[in-house]
PDB file of N, CA and C in Angstrom:
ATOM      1  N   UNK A   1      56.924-184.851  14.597  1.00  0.00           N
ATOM      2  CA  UNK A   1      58.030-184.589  13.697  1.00  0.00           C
ATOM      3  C   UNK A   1      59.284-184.287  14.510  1.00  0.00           C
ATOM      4  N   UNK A   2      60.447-184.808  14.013  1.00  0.00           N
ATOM      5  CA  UNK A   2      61.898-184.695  15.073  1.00  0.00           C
ATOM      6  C   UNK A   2      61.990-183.285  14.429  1.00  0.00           C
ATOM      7  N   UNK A   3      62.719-182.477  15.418  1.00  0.00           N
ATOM      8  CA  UNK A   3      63.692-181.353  15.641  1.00  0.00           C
ATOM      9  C   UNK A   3      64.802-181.697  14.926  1.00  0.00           C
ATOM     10  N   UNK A   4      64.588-181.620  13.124  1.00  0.00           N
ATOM     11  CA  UNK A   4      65.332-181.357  12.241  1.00  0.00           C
ATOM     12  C   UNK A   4      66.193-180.742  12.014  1.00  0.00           C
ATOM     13  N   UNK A   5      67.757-180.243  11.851  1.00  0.00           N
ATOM     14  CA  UNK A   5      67.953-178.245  11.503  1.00  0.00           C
ATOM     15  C   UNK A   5      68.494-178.257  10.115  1.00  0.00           C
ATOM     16  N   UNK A   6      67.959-179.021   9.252  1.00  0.00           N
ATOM     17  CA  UNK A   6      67.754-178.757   8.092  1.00  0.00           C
ATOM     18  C   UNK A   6      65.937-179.029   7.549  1.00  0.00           C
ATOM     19  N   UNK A   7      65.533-177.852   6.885  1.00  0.00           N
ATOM     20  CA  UNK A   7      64.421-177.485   6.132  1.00  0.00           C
ATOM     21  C   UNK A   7      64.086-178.468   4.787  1.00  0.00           C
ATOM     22  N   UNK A   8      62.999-179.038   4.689  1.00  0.00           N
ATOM     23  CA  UNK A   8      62.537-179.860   3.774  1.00  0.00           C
ATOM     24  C   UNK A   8      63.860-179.532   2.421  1.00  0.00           C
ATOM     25  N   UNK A   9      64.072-177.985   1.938  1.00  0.00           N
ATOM     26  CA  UNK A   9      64.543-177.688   0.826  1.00  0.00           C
ATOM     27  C   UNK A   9      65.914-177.731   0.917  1.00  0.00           C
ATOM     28  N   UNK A  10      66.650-178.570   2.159  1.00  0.00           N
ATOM     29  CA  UNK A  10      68.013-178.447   2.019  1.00  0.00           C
ATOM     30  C   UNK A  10      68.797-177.322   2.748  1.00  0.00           C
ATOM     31  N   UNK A  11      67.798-176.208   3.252  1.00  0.00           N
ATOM     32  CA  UNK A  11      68.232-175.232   3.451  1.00  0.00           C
ATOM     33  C   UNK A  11      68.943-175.009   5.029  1.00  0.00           C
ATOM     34  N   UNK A  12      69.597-174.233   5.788  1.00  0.00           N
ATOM     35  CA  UNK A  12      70.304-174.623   7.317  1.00  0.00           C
ATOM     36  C   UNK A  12      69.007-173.762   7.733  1.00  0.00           C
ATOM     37  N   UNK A  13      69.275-174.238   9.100  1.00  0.00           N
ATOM     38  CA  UNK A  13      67.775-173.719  10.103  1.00  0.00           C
ATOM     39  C   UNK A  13      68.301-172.366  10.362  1.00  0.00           C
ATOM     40  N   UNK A  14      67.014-171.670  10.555  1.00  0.00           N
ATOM     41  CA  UNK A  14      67.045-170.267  10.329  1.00  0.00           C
ATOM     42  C   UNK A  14      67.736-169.636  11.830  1.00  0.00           C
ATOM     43  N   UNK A  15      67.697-170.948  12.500  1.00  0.00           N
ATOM     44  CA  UNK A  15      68.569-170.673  14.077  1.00  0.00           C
ATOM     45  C   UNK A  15      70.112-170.587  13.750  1.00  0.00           C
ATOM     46  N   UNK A  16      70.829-171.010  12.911  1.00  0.00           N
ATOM     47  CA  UNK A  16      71.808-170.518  12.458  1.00  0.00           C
ATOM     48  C   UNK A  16      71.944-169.995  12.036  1.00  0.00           C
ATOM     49  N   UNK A  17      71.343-169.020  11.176  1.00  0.00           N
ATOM     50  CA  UNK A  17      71.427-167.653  10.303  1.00  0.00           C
ATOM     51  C   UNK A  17      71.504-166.848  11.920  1.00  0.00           C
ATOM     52  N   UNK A  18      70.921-167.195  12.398  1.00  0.00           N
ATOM     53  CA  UNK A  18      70.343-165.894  13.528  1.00  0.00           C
ATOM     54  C   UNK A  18      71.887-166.060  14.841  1.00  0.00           C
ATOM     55  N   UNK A  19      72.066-167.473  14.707  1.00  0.00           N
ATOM     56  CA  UNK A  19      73.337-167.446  15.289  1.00  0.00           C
ATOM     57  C   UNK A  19      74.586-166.327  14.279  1.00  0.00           C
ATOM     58  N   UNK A  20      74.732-166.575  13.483  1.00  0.00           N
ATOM     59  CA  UNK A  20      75.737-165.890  12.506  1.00  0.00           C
ATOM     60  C   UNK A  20      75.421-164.571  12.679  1.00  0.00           C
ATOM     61  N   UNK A  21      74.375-163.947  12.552  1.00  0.00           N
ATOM     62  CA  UNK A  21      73.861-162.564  12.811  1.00  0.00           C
ATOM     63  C   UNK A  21      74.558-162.131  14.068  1.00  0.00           C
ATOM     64  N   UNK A  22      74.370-162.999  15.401  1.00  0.00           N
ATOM     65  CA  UNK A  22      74.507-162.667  16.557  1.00  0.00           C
ATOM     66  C   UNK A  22      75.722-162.285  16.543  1.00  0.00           C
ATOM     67  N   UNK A  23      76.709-163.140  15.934  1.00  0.00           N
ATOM     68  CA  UNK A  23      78.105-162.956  15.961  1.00  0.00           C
ATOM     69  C   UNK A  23      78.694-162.035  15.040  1.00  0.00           C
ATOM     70  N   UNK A  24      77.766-161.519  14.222  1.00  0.00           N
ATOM     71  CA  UNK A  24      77.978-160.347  13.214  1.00  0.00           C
ATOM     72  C   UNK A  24      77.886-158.915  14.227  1.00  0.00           C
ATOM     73  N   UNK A  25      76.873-159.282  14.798  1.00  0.00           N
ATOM     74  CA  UNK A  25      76.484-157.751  15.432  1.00  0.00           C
ATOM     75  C   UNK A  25      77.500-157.428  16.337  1.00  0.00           C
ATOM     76  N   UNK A  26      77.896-158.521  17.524  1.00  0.00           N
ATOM     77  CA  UNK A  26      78.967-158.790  18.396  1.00  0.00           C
ATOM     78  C   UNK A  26      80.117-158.291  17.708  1.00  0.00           C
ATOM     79  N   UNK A  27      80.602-158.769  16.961  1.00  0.00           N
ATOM     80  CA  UNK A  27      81.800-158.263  16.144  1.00  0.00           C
ATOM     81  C   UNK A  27      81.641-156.473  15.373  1.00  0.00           C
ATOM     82  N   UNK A  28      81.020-156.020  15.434  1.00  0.00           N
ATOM     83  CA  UNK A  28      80.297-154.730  14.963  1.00  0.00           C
ATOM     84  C   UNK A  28      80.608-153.901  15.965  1.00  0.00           C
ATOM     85  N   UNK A  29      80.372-154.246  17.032  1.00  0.00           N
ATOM     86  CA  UNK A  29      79.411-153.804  18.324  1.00  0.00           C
ATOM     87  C   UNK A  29      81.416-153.222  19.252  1.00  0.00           C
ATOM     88  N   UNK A  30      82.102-154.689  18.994  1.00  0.00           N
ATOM     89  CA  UNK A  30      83.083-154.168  19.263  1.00  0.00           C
ATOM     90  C   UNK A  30      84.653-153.754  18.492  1.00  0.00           C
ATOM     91  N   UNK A  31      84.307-153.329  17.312  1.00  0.00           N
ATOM     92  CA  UNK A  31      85.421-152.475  16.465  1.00  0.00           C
ATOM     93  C   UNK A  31      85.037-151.243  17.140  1.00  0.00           C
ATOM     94  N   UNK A  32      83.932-150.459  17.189  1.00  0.00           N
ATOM     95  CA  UNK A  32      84.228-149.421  17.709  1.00  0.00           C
ATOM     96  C   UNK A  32      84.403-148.595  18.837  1.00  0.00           C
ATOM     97  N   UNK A  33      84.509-149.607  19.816  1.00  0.00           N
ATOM     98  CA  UNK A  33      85.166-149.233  21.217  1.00  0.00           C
ATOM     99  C   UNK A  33      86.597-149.070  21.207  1.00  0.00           C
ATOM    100  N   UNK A  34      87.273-150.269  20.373  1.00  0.00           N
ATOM    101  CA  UNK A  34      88.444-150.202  20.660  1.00  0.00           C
ATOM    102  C   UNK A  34      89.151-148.565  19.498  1.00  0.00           C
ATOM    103  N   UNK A  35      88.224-148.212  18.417  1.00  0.00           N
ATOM    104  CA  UNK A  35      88.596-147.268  17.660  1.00  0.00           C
ATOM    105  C   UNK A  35      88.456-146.315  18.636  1.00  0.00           C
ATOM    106  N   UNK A  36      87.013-146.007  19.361  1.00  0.00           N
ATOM    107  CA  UNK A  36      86.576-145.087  19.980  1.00  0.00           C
ATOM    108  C   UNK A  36      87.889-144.914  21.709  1.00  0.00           C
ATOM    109  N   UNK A  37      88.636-146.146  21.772  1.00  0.00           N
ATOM    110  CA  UNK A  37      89.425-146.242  22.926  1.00  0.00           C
ATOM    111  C   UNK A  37      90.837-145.821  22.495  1.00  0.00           C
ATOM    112  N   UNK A  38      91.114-145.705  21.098  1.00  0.00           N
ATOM    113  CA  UNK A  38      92.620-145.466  20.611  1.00  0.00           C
ATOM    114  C   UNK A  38      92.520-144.176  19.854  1.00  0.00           C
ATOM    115  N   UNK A  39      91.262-143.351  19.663  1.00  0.00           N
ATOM    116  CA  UNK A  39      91.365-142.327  19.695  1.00  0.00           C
ATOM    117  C   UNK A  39      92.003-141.298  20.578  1.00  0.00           C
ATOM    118  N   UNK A  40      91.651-141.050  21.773  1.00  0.00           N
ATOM    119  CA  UNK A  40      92.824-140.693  23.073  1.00  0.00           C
ATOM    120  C   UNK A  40      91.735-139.069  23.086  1.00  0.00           C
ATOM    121  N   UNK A  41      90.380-138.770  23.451  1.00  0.00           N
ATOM    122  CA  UNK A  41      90.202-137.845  23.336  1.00  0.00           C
ATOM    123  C   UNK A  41      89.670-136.899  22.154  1.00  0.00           C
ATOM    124  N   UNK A  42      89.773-137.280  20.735  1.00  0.00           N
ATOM    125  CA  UNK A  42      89.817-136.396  19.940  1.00  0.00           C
ATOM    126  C   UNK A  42      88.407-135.516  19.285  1.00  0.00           C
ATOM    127  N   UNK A  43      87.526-136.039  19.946  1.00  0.00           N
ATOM    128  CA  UNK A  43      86.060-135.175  19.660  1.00  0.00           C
ATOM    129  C   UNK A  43      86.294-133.953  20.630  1.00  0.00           C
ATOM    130  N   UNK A  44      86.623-134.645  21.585  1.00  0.00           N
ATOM    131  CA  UNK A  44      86.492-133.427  23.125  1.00  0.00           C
ATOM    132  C   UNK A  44      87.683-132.430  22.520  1.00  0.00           C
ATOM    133  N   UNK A  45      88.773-132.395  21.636  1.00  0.00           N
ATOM    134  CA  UNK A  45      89.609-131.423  21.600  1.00  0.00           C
ATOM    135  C   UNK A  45      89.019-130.783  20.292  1.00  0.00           C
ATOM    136  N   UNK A  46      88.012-131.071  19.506  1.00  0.00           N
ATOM    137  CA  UNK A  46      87.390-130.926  18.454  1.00  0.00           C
ATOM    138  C   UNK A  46      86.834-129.783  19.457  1.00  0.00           C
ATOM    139  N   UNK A  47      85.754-129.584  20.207  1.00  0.00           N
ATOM    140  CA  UNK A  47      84.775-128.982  21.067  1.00  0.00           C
ATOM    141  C   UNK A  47      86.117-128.022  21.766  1.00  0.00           C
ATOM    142  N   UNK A  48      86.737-128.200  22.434  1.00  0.00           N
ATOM    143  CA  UNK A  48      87.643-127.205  23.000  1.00  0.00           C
ATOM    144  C   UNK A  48      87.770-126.181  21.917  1.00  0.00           C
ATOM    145  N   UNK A  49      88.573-126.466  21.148  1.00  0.00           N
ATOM    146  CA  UNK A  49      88.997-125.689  19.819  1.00  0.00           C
ATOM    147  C   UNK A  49      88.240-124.844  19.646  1.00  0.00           C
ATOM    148  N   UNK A  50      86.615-125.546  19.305  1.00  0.00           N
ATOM    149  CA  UNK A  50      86.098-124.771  18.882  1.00  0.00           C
ATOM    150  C   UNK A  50      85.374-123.718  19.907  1.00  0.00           C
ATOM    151  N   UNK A  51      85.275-123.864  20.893  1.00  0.00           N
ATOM    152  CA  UNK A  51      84.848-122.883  21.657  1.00  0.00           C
ATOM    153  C   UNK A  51      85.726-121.651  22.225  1.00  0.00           C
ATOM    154  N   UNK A  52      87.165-122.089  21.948  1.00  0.00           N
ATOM    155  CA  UNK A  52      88.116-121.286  22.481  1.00  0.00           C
ATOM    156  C   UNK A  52      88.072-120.099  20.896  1.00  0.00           C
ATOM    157  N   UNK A  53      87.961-121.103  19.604  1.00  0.00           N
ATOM    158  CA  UNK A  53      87.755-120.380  18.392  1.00  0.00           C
ATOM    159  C   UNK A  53      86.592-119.584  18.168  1.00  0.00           C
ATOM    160  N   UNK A  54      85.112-119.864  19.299  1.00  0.00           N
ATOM    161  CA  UNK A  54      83.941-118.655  19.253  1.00  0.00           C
ATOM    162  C   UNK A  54      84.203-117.707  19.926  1.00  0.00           C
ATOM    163  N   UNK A  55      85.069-117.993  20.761  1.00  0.00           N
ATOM    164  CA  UNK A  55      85.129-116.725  22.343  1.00  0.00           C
ATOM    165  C   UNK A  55      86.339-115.862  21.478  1.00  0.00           C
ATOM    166  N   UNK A  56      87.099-116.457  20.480  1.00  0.00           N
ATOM    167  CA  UNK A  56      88.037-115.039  20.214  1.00  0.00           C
ATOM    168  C   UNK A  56      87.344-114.135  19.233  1.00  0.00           C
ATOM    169  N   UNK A  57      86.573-114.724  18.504  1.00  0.00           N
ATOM    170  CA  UNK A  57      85.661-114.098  17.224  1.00  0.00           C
ATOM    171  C   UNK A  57      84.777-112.947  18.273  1.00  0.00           C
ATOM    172  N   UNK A  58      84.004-113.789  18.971  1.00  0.00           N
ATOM    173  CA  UNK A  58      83.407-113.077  19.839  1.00  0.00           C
ATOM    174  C   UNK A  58      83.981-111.648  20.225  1.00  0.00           C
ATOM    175  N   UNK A  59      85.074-111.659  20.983  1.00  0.00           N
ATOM    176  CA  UNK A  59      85.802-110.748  21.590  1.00  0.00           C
ATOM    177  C   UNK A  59      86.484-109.718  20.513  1.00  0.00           C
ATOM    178  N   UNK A  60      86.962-110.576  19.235  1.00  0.00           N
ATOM    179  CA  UNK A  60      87.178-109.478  18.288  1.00  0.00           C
ATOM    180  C   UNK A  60      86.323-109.101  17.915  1.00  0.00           C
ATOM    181  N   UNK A  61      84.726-109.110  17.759  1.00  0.00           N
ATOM    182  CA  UNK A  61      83.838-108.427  17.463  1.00  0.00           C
ATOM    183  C   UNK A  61      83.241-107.464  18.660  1.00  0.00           C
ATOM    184  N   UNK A  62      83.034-107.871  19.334  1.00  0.00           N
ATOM    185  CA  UNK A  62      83.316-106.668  20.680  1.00  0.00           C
ATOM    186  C   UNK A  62      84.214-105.749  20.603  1.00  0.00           C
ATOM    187  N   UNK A  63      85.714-106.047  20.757  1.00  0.00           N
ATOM    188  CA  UNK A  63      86.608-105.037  20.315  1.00  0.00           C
ATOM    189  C   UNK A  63      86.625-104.334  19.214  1.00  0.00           C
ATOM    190  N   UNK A  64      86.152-104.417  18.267  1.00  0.00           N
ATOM    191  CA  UNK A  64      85.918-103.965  16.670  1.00  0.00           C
ATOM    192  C   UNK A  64      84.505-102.847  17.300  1.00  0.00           C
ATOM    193  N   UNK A  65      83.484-103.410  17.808  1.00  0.00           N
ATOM    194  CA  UNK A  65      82.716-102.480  17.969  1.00  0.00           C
ATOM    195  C   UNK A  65      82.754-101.803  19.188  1.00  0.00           C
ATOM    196  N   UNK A  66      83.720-101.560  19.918  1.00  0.00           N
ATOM    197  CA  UNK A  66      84.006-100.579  20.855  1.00  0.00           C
ATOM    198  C   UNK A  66      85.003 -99.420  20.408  1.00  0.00           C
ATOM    199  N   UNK A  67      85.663 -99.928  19.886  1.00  0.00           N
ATOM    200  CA  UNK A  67      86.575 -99.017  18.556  1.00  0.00           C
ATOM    201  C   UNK A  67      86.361 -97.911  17.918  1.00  0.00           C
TER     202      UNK A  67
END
């Protein structure tokens, strides 16, 4: 039997679905680098914040109970 790439029912060979996929994921794969690249930092100042925001709680609760 010849190496058909259409299926008795008309249908496209499932090697092109899987091509289209490939280029789905590819395209997926890179929106979020370039989001994750034009962010400029902003998780890591998320984490600063917040640790600079435990250490004062902290310290006012220390100071509150030395008081």
């Amino acid at each position: 039997m010849a190496n058909n790439p259409q299926s008795p029912n008309g249908n496209n060979d499932p090697a092109g679905s899987t091509q289209m996929f490939r280029a789905f994921v590819d395209e997926g794969t890179r929106q979020p680098q370039t989001t994750a690249a034009t962010s400029g930092g902003g998780p890591r100042v998320g984490v600063i914040v917040g640790v600079i925001a435990a250490v004062v709680i902290v310290a006012a609760v220390a100071w509150l109970a030395l008081v």
